[in-house]
N, C-alpha and C. Protein backbone atom coordinates (compact mmCIF):
# COMPACT_ATOMS: atom_id res chain seq x y z
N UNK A 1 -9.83 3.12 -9.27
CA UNK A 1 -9.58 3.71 -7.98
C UNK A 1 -9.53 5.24 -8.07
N UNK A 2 -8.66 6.10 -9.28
CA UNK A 2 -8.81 6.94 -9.82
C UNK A 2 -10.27 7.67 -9.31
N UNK A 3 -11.11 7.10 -10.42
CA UNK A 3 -12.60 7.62 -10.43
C UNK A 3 -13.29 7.98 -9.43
N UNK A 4 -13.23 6.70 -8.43
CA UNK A 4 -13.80 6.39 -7.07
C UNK A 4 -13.49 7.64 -6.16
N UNK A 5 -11.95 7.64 -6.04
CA UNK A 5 -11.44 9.37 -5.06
C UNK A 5 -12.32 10.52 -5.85
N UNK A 6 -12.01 10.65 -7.25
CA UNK A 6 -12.34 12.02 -7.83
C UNK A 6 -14.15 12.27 -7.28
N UNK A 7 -14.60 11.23 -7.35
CA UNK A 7 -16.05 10.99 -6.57
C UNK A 7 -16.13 11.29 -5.82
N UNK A 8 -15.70 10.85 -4.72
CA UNK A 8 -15.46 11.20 -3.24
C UNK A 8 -15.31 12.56 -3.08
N UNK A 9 -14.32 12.95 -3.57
CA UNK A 9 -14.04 14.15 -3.39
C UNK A 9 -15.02 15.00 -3.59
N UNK A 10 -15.77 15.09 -4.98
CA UNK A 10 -17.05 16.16 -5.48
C UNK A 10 -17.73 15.69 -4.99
N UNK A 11 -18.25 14.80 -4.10
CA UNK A 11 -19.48 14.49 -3.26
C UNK A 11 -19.32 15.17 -2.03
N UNK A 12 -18.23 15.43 -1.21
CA UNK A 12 -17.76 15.92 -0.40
C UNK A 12 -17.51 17.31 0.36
N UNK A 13 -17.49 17.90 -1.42
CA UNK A 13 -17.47 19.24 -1.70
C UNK A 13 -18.75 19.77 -1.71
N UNK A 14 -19.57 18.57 -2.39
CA UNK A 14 -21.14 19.36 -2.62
C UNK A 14 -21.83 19.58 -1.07
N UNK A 15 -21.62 18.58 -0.38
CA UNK A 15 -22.06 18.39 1.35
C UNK A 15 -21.44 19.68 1.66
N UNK A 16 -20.41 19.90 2.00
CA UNK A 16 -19.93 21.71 2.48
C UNK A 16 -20.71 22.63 1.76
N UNK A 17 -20.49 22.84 0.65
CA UNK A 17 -21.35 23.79 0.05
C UNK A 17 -22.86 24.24 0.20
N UNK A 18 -23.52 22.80 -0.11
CA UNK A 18 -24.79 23.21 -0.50
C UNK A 18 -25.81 23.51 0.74
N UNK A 19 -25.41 22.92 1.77
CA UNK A 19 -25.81 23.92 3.31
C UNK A 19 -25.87 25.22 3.44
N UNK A 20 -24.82 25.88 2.60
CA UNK A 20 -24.43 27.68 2.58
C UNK A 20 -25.75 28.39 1.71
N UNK A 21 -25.79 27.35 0.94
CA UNK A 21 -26.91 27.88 -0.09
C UNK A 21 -28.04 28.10 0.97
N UNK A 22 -28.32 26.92 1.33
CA UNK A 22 -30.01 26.83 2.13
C UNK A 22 -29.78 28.07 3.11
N UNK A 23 -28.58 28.08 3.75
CA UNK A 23 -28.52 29.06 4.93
C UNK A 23 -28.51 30.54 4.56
N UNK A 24 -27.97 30.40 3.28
CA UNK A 24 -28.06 32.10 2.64
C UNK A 24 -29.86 32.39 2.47
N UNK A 25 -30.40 32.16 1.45
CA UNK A 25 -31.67 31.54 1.22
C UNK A 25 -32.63 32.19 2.42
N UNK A 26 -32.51 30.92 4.04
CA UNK A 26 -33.12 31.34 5.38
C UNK A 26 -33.07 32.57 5.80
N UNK A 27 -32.27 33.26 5.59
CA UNK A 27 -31.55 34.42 5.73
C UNK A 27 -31.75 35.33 5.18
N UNK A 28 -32.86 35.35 4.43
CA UNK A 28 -32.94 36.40 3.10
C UNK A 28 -32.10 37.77 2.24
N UNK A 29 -31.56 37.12 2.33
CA UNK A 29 -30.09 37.26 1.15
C UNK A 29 -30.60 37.87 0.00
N UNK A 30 -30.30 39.34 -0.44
CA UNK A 30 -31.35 39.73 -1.42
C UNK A 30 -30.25 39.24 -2.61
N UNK A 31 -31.06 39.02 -3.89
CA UNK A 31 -30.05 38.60 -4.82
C UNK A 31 -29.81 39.97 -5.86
N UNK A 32 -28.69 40.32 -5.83
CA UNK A 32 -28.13 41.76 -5.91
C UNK A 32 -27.58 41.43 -7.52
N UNK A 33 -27.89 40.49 -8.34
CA UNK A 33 -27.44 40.27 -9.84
C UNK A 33 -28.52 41.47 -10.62
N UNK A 34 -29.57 41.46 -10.45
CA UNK A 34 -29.64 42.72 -11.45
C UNK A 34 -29.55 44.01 -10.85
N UNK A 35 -28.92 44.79 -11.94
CA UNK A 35 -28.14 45.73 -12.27
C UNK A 35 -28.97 47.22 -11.46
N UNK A 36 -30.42 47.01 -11.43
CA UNK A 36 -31.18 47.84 -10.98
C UNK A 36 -31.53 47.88 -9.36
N UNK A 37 -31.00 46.51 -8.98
CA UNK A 37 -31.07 46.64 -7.43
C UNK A 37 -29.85 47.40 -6.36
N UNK A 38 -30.56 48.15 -6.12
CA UNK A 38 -29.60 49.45 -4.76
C UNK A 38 -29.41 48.14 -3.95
N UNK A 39 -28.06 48.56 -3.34
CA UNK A 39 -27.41 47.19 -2.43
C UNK A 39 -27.46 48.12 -1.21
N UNK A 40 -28.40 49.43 -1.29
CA UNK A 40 -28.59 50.02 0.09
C UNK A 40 -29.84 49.11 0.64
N UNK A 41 -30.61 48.73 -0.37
CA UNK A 41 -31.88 48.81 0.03
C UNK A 41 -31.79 47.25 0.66
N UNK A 42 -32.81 47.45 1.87
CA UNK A 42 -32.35 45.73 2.22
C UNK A 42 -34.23 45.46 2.22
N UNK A 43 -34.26 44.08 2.33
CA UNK A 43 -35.98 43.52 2.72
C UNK A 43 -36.27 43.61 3.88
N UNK A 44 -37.61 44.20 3.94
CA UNK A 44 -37.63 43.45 5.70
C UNK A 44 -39.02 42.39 5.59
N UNK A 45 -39.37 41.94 6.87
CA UNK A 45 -40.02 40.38 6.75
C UNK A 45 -40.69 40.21 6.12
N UNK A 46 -41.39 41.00 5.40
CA UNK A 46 -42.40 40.73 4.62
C UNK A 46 -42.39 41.05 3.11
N UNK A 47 -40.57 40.85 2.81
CA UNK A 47 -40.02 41.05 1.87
C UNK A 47 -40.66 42.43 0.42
N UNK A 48 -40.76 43.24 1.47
CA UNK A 48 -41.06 44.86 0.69
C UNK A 48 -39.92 45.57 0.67
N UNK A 49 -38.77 45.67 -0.38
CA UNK A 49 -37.73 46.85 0.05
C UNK A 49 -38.29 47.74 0.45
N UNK A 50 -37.32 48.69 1.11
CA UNK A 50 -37.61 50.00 2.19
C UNK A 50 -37.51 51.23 1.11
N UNK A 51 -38.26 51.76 1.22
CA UNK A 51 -37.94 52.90 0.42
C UNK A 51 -36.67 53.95 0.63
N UNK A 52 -35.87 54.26 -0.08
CA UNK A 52 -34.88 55.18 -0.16
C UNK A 52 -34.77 56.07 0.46
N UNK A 53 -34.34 57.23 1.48
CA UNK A 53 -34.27 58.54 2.02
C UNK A 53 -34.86 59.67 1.51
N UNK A 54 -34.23 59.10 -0.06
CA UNK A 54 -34.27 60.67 -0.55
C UNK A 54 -35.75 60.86 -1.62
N UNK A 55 -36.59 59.72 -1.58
CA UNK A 55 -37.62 59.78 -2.07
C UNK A 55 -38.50 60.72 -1.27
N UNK A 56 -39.86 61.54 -1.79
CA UNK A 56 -40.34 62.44 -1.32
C UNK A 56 -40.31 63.63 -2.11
N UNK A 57 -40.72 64.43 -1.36
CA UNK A 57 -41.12 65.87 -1.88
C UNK A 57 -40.06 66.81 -1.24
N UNK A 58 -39.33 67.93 -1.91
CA UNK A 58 -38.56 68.34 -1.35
C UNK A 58 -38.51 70.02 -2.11
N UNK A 59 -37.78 70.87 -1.18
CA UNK A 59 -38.08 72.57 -1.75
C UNK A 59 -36.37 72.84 -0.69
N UNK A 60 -35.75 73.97 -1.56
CA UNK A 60 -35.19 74.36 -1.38
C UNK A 60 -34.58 76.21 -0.67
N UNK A 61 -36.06 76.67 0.00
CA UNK A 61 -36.29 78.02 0.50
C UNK A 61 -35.60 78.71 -0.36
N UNK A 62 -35.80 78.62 -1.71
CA UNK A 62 -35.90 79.88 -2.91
C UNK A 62 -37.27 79.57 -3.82
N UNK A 63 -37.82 78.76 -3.32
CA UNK A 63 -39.22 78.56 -3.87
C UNK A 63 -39.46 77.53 -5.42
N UNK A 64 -38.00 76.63 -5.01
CA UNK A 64 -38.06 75.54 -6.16
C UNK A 64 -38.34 74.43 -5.46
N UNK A 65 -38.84 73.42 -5.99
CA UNK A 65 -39.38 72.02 -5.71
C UNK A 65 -38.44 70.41 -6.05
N UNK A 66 -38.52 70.25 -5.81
CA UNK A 66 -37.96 68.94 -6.00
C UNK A 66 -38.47 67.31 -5.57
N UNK A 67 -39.08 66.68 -6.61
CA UNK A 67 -39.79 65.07 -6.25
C UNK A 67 -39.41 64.22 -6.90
N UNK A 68 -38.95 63.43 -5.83
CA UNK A 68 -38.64 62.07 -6.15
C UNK A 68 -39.07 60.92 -6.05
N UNK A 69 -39.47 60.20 -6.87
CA UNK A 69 -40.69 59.09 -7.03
C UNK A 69 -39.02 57.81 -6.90
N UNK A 70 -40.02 56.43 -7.21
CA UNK A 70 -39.17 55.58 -6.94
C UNK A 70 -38.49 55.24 -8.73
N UNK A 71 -38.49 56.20 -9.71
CA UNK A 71 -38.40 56.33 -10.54
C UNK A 71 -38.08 57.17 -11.72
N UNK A 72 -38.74 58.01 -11.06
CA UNK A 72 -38.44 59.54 -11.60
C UNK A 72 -38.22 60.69 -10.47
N UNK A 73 -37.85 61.44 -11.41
CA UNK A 73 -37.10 63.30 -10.42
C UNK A 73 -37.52 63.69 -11.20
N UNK A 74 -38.18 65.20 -10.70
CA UNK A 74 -39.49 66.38 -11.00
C UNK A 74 -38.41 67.29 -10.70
N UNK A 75 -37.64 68.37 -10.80
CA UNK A 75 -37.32 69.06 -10.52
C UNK A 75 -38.48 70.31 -10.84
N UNK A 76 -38.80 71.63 -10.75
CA UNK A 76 -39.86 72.66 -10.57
C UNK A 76 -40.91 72.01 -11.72
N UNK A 77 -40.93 73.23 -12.24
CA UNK A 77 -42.26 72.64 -13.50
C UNK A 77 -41.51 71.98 -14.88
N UNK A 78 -40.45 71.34 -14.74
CA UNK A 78 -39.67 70.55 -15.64
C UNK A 78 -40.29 69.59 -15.87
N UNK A 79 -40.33 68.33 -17.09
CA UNK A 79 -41.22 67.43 -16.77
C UNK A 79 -40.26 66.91 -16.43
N UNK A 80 -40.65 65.62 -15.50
CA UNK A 80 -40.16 64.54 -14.80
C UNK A 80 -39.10 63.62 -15.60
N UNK A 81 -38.06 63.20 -15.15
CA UNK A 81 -37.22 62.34 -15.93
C UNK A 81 -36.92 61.05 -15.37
N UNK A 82 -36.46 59.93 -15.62
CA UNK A 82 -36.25 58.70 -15.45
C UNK A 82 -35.18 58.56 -14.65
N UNK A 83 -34.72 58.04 -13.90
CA UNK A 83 -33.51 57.60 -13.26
C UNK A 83 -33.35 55.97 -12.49
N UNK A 84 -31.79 55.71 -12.39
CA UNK A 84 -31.77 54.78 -11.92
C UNK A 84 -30.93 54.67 -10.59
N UNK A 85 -31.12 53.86 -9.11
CA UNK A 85 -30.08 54.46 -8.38
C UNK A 85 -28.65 53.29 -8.73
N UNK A 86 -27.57 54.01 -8.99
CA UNK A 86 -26.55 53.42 -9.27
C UNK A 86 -25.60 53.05 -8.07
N UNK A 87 -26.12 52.89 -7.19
CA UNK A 87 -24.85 53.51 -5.41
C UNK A 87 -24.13 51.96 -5.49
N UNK A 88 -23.07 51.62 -5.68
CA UNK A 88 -22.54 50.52 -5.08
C UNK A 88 -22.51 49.85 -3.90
N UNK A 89 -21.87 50.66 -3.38
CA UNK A 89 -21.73 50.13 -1.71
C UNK A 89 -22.36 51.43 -0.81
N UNK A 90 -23.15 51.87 -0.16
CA UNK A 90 -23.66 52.84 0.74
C UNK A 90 -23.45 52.71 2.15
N UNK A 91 -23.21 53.71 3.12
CA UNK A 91 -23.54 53.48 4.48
C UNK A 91 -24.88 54.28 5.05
N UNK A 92 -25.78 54.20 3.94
CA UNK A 92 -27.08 54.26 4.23
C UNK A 92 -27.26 56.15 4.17
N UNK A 93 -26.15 56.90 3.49
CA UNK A 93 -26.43 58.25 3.95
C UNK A 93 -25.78 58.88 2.71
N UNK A 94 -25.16 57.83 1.68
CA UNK A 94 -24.76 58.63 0.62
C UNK A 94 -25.27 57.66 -0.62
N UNK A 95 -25.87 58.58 -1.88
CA UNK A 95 -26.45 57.50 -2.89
C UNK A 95 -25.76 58.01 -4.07
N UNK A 96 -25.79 57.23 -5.51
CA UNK A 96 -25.57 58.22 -6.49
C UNK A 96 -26.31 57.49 -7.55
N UNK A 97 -27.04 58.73 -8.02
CA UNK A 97 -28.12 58.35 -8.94
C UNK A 97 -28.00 58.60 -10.72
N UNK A 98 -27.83 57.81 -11.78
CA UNK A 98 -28.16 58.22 -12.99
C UNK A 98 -29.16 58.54 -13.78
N UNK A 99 -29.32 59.53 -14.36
CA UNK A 99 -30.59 60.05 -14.94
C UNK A 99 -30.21 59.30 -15.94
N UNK A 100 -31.57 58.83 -16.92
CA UNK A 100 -31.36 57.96 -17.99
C UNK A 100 -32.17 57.81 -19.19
N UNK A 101 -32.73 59.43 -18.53
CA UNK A 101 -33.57 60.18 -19.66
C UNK A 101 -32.74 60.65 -20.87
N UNK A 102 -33.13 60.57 -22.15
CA UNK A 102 -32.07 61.31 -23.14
C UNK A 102 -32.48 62.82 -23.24
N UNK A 103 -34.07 63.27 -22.59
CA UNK A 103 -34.67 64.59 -22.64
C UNK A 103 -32.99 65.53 -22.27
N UNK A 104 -33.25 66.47 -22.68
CA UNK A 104 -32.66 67.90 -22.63
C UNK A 104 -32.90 68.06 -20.92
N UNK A 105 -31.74 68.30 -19.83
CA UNK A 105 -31.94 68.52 -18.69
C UNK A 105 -31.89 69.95 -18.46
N UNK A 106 -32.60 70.70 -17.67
CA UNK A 106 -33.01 71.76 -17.18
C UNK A 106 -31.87 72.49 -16.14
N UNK A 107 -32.13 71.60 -15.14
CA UNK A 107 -31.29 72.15 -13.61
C UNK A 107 -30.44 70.84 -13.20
N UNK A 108 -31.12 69.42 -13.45
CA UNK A 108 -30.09 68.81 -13.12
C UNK A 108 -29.36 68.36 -14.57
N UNK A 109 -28.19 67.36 -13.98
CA UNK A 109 -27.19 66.89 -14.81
C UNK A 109 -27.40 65.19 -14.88
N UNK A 110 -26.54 64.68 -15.48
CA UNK A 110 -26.78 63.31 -15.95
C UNK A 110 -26.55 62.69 -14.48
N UNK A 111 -25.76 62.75 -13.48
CA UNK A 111 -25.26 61.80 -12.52
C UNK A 111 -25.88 63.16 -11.10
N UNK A 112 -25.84 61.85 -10.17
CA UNK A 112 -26.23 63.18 -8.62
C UNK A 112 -25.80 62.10 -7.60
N UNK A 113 -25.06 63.23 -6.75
CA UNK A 113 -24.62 61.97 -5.77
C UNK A 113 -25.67 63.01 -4.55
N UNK A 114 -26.08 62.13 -3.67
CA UNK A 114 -27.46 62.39 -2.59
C UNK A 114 -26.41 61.93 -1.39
N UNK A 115 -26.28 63.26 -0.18
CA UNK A 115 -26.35 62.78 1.12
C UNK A 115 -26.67 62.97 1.69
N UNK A 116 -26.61 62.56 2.88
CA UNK A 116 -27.48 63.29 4.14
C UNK A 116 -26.69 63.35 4.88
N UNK A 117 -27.04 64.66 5.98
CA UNK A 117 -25.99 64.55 7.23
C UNK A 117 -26.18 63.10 8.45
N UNK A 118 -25.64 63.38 9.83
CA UNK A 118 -24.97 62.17 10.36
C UNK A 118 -26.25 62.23 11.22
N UNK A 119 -26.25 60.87 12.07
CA UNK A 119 -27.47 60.68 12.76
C UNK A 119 -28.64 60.00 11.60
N UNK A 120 -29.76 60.06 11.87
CA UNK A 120 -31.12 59.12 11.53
C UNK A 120 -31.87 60.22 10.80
N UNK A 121 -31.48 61.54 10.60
CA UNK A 121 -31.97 62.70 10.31
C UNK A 121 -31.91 62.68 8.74
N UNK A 122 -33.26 62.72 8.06
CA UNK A 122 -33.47 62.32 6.63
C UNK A 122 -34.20 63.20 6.04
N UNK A 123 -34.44 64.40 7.16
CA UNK A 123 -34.89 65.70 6.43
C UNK A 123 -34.26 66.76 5.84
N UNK A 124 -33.05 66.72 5.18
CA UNK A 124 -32.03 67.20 4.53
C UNK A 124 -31.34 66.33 3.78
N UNK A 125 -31.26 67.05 2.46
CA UNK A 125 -30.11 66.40 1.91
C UNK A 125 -29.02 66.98 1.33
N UNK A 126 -28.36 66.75 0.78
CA UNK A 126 -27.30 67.64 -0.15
C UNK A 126 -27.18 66.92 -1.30
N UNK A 127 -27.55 67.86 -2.73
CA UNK A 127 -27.44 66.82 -4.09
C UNK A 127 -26.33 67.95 -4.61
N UNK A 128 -25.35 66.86 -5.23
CA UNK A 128 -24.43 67.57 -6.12
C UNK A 128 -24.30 66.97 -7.35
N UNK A 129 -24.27 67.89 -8.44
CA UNK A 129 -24.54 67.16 -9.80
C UNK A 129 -22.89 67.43 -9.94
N UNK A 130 -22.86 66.36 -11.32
CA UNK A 130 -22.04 66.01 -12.00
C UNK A 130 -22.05 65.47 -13.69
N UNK A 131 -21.33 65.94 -14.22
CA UNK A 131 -21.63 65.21 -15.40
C UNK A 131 -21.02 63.66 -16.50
N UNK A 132 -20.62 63.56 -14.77
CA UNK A 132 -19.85 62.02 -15.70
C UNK A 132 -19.85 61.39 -14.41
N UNK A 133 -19.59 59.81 -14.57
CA UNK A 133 -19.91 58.91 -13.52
C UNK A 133 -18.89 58.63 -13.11
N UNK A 134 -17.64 58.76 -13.40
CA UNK A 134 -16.35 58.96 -12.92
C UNK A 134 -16.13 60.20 -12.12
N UNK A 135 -16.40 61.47 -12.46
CA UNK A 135 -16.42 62.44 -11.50
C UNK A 135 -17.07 62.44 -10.48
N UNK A 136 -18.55 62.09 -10.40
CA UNK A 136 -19.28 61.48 -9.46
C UNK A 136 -18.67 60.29 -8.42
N UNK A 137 -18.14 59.69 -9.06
CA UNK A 137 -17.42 58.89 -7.69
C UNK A 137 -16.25 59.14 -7.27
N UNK A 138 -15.76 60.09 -7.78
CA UNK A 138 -14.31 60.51 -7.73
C UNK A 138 -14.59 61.70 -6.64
N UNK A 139 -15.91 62.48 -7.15
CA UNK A 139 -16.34 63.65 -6.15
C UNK A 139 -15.17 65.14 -6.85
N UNK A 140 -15.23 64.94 -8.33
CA UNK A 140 -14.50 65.57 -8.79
C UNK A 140 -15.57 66.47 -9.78
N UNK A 141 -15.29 67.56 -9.71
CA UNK A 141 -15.52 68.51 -10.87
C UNK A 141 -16.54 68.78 -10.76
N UNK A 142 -17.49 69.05 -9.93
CA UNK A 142 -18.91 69.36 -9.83
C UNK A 142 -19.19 70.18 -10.29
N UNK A 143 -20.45 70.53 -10.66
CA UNK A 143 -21.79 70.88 -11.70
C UNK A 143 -22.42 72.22 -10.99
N UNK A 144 -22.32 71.84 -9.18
CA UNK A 144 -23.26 72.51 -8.84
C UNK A 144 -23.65 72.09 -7.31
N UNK A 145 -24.14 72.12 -6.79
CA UNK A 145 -24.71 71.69 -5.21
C UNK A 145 -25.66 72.51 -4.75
N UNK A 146 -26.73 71.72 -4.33
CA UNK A 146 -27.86 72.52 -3.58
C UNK A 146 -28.01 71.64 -2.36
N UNK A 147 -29.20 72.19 -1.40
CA UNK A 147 -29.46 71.65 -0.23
C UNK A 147 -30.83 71.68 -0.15
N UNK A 148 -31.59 70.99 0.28
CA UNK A 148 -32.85 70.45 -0.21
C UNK A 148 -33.60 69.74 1.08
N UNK A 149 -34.89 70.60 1.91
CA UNK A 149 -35.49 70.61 2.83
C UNK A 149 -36.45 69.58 2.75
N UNK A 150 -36.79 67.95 2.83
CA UNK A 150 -37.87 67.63 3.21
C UNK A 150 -39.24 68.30 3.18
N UNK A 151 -40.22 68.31 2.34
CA UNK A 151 -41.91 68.58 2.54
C UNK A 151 -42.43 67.89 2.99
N UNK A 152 -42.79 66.36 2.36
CA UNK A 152 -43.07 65.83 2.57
C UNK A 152 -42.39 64.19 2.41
């Protein structure tokens, strides 16, 4: 009789559950387990993430450059370095990115937190370096800050 309830029961459990699955699933529910997926970035129907804000070409009216691929950051005639975006939780206007190049950095620093001002407006940003990923989320001890015009 034992057995029979404990049955019941995990059969019971699996019926509640396994509906949530299918319905997450329908829903396209991005699966956010590896480590490299931005939990800014969402799918849309035709399951292509959206590209990032702060990707593009960007200059700062002192005649330095700045590009950001979905992979690498170009800062002027530096070569290009590797990065990953690290942002936990975003409201779509603040990111923070790790460089993960071991190269010798130039102008930036190991960590950059990226925002933008308020509104839909994605032709500005503000990057502030940092050199540790605790200060970076802490918003402690900065490196430096520039502001950075959209080109393209």
């Amino acid at each position: 009789m034992q057995r029979i309830s404990f049955l019941m029961v995990g059969v019971t459990a699996l019926l509640f559950v396994l509906p949530l699955f299918s319905l997450a699933g329908a829903a396209g529910v991005i699966d956010q387990a590896h480590e490299n997926v931005s939990p800014s970035r969402f799918v849309t129907r035709d399951n292509n993430p959206s590209p990032e804000p702060y990707i593009g070409e960007w200059s700062n009216g002192r005649g330095e450059t700045l590009v950001i691929t979905g992979s690498t950051i170009k800062f002027g005639n530096d070569e290009a370095v590797n990065y990953r975006d690290v942002t936990r939780v975003t409201n779509g206007r603040e990111f923070h990115l790790e460089i993960t190049t071991d190269a010798r950095l130039n102008y930036l620093t190991k960590f950059l937190h990226i925002s933008f001002g308020d509104g839909n407006k994605t032709d500005e940003m503000k990057m502030t370096l940092f050199n540790s990923r605790k200060d970076m989320e802490d918003g402690e001890n900065s490196q430096g800050e520039a502001t950075w015009d959209r080109d393209k």
